[in-house]
N, C-alpha and C. Protein backbone atom coordinates (compact mmCIF):
# COMPACT_ATOMS: atom_id res chain seq x y z
N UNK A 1 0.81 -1.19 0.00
CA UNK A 1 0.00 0.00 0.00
C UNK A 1 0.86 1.26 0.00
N UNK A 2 2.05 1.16 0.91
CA UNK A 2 2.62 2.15 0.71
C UNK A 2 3.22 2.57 -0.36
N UNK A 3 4.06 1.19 -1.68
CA UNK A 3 4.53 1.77 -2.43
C UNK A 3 3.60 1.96 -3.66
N UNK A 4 2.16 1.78 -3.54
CA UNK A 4 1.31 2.55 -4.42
C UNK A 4 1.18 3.94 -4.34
N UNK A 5 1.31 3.94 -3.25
CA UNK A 5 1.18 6.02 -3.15
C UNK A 5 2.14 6.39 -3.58
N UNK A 6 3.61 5.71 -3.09
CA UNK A 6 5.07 6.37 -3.31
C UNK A 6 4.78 6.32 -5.41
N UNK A 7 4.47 5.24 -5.63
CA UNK A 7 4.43 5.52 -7.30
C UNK A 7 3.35 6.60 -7.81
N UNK A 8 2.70 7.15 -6.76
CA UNK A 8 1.64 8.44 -7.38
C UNK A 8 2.57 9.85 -7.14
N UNK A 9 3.27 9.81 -6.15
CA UNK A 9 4.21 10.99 -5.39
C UNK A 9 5.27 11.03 -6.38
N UNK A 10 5.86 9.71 -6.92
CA UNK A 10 7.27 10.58 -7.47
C UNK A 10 7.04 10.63 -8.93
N UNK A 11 7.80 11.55 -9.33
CA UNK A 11 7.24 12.64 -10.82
C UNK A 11 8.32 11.50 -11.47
N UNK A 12 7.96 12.15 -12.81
CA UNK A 12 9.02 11.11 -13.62
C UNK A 12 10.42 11.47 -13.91
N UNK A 13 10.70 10.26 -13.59
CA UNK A 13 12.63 10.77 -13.34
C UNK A 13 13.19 10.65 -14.79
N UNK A 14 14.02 11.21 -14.60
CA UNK A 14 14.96 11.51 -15.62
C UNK A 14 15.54 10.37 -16.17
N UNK A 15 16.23 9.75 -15.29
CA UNK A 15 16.90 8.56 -15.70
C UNK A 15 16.34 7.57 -14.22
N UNK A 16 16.93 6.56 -14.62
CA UNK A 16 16.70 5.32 -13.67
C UNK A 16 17.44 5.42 -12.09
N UNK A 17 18.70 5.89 -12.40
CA UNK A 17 18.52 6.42 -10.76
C UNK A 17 18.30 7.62 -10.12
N UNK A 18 17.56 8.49 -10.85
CA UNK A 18 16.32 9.11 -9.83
C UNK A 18 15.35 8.18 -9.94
N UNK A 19 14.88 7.22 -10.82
CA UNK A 19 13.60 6.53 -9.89
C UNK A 19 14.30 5.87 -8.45
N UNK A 20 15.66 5.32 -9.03
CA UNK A 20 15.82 4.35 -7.91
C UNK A 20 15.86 5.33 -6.33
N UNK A 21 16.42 6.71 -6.64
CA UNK A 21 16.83 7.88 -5.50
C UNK A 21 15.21 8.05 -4.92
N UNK A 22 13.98 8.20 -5.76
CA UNK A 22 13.38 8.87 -5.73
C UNK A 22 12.12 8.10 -4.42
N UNK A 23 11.95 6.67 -4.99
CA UNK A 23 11.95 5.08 -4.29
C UNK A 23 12.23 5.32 -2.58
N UNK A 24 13.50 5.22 -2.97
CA UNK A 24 14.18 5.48 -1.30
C UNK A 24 13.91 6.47 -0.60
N UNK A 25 13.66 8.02 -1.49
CA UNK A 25 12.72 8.98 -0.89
C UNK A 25 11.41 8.57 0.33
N UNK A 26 10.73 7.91 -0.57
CA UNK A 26 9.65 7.63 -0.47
C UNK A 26 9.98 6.21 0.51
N UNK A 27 10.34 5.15 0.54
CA UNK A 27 10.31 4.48 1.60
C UNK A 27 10.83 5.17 2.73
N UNK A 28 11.92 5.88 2.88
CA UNK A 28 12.24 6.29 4.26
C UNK A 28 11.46 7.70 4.64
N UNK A 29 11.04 8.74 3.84
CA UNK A 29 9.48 9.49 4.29
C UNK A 29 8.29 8.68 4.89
N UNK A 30 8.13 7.86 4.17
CA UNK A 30 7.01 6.46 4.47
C UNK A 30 6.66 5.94 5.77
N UNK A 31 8.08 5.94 6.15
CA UNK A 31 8.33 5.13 6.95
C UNK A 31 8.71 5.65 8.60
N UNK A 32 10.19 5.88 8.30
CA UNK A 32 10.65 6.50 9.54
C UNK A 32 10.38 7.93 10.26
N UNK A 33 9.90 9.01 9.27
CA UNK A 33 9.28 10.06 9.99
C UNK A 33 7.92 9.91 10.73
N UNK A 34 7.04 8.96 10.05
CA UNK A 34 6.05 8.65 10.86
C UNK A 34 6.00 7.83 12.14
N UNK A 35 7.13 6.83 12.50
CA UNK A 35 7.04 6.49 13.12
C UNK A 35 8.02 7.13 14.25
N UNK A 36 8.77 8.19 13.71
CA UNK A 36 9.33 9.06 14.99
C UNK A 36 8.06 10.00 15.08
N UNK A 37 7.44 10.52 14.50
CA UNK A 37 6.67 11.64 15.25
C UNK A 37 5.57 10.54 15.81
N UNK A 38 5.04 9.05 15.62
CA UNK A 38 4.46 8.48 16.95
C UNK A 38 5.19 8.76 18.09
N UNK A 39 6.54 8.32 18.24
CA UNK A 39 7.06 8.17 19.11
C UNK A 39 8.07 9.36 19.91
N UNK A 40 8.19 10.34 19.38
CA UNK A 40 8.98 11.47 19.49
C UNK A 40 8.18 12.84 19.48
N UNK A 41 7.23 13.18 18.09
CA UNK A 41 6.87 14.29 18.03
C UNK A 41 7.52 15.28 17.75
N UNK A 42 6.72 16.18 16.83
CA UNK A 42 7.41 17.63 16.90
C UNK A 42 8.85 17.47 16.38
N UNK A 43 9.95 18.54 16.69
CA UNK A 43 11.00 18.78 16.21
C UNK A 43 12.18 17.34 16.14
N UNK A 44 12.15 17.05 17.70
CA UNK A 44 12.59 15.50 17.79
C UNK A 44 12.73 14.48 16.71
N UNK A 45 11.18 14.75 16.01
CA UNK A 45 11.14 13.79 15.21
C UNK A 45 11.55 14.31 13.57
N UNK A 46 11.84 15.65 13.45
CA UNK A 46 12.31 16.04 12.30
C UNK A 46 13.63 16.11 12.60
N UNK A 47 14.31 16.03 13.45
CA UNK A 47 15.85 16.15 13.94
C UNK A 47 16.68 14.55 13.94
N UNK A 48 15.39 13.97 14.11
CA UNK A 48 16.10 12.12 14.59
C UNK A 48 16.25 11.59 13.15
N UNK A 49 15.13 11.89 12.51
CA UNK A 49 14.87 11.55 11.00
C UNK A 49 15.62 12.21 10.21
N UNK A 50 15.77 13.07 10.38
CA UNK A 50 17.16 14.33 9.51
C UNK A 50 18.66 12.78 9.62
N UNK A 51 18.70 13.20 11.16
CA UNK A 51 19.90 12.17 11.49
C UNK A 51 20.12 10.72 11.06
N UNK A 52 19.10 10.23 10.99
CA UNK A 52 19.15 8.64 10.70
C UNK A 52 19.57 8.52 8.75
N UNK A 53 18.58 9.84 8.22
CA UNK A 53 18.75 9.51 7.14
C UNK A 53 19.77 10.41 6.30
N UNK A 54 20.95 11.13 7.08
CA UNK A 54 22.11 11.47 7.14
C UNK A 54 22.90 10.10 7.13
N UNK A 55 23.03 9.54 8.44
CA UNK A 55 23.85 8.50 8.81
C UNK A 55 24.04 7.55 7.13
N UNK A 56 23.24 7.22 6.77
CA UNK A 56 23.08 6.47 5.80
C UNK A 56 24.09 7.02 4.30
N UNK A 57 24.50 8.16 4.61
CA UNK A 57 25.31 8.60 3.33
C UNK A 57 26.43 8.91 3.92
N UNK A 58 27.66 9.33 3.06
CA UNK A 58 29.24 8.80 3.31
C UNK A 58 29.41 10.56 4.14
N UNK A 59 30.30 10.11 4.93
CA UNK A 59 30.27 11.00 5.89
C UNK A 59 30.41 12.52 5.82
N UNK A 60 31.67 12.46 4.90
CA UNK A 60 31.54 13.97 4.47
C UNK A 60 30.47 14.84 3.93
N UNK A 61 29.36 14.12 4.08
CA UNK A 61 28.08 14.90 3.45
C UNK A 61 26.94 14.85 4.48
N UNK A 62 27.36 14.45 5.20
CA UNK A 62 26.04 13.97 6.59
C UNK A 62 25.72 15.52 6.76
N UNK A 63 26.46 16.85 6.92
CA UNK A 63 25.82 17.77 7.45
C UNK A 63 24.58 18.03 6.10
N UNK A 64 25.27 18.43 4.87
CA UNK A 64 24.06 19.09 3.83
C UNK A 64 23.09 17.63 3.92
N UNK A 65 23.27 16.83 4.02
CA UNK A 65 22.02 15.49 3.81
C UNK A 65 20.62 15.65 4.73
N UNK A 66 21.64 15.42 6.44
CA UNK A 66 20.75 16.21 7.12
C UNK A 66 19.83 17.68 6.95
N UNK A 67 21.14 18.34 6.59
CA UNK A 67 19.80 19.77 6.43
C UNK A 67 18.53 19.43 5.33
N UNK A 68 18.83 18.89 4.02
CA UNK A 68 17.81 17.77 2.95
C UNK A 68 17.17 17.01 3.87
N UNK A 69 17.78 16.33 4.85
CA UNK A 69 16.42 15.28 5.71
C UNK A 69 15.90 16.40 5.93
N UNK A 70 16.01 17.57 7.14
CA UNK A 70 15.37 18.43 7.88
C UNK A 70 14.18 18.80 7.22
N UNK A 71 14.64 19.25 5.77
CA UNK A 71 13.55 20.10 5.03
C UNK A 71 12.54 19.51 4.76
N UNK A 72 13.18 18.13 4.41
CA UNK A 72 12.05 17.00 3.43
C UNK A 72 10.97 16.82 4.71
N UNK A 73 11.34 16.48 6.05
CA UNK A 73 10.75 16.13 6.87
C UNK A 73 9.57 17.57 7.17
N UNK A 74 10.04 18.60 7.58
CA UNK A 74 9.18 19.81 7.18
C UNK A 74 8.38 19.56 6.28
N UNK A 75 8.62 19.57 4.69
CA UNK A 75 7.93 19.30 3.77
C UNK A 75 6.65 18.48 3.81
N UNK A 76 7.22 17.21 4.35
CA UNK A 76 5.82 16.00 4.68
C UNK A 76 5.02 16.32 5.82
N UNK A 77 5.80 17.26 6.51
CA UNK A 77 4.78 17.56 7.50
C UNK A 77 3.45 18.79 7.12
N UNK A 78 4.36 19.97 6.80
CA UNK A 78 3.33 20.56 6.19
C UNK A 78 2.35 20.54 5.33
N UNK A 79 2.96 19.81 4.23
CA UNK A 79 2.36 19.36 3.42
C UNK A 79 1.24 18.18 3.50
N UNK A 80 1.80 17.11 4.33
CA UNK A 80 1.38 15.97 3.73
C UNK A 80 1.25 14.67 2.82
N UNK A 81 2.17 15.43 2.12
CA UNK A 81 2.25 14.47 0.62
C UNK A 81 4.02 14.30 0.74
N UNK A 82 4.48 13.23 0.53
CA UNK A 82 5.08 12.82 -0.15
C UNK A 82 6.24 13.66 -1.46
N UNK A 83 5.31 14.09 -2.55
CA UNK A 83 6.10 14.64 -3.67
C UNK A 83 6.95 15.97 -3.48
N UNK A 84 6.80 16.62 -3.11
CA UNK A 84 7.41 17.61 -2.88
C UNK A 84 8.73 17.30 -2.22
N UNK A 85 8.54 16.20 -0.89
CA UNK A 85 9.72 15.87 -0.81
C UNK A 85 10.77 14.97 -1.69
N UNK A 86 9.96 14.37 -2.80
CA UNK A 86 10.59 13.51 -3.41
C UNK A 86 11.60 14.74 -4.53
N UNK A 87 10.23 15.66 -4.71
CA UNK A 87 11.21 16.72 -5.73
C UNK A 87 12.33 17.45 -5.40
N UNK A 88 12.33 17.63 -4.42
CA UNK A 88 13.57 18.04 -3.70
C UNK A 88 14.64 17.13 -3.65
N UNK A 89 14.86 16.03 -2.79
CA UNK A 89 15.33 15.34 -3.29
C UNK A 89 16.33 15.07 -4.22
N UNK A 90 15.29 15.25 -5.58
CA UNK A 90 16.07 15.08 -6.83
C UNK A 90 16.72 16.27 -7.12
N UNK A 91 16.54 17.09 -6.94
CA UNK A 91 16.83 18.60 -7.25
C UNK A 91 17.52 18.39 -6.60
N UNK A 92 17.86 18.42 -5.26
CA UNK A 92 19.71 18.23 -4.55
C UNK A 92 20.52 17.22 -5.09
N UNK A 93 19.50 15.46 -5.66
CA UNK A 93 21.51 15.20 -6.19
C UNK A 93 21.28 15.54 -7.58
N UNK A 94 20.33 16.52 -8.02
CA UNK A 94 20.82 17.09 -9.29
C UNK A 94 21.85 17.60 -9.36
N UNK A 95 22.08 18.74 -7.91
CA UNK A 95 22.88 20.06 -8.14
C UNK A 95 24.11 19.19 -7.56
N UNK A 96 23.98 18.19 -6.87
CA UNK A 96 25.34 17.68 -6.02
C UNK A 96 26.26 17.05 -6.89
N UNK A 97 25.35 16.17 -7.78
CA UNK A 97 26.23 15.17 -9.24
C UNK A 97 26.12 15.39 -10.01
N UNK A 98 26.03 16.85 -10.48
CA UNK A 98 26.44 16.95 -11.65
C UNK A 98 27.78 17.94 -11.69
């Protein structure tokens, strides 16, 4: 169920790994921000989720990743949806790899 929505949220990628980037968006939005703001709430849970999904990329980049978790997590919150964070996302490792 979840990755039916994630395939309505992410726009069409460019190439195959923004789907694959875009995917992982969407499972770890999906996933781990919701279940920190059960369990955390509020900023906590945009700060833990920033962090976790920092940790996951090579170190020298954990600070800008995090600030990208931070926002994305903002994003789904305000928002609600999914896409916006996915567009972002792509738009940062646009500007990062190329």
């Amino acid at each position: 169920m979840i990755r039916r929505g994630c395939r309505r949220a992410v726009p069409k990628p460019a190439s195959a790994l923004d789907a694959v980037r875009s995917l992982g968006e969407c499972e770890w939005r999906a996933s781990a921000i919701r279940q920190f703001e059960t369990q955390w709430g509020g900023w906590r849970a945009v700060a833990g989720s920033a962090a976790f999904f920092a940790i996951y990329h090579p170190a020298l980049s954990w600070l800008p990743v995090a600030m990208l978790g931070m926002a994305n997590a903002l994003l789904l919150k305000k928002t609600g949806r999914l896409a916006p964070a996915v567009v972002l996302h792509m738009v940062y490792n646009a500007v990062v790899l190329s």
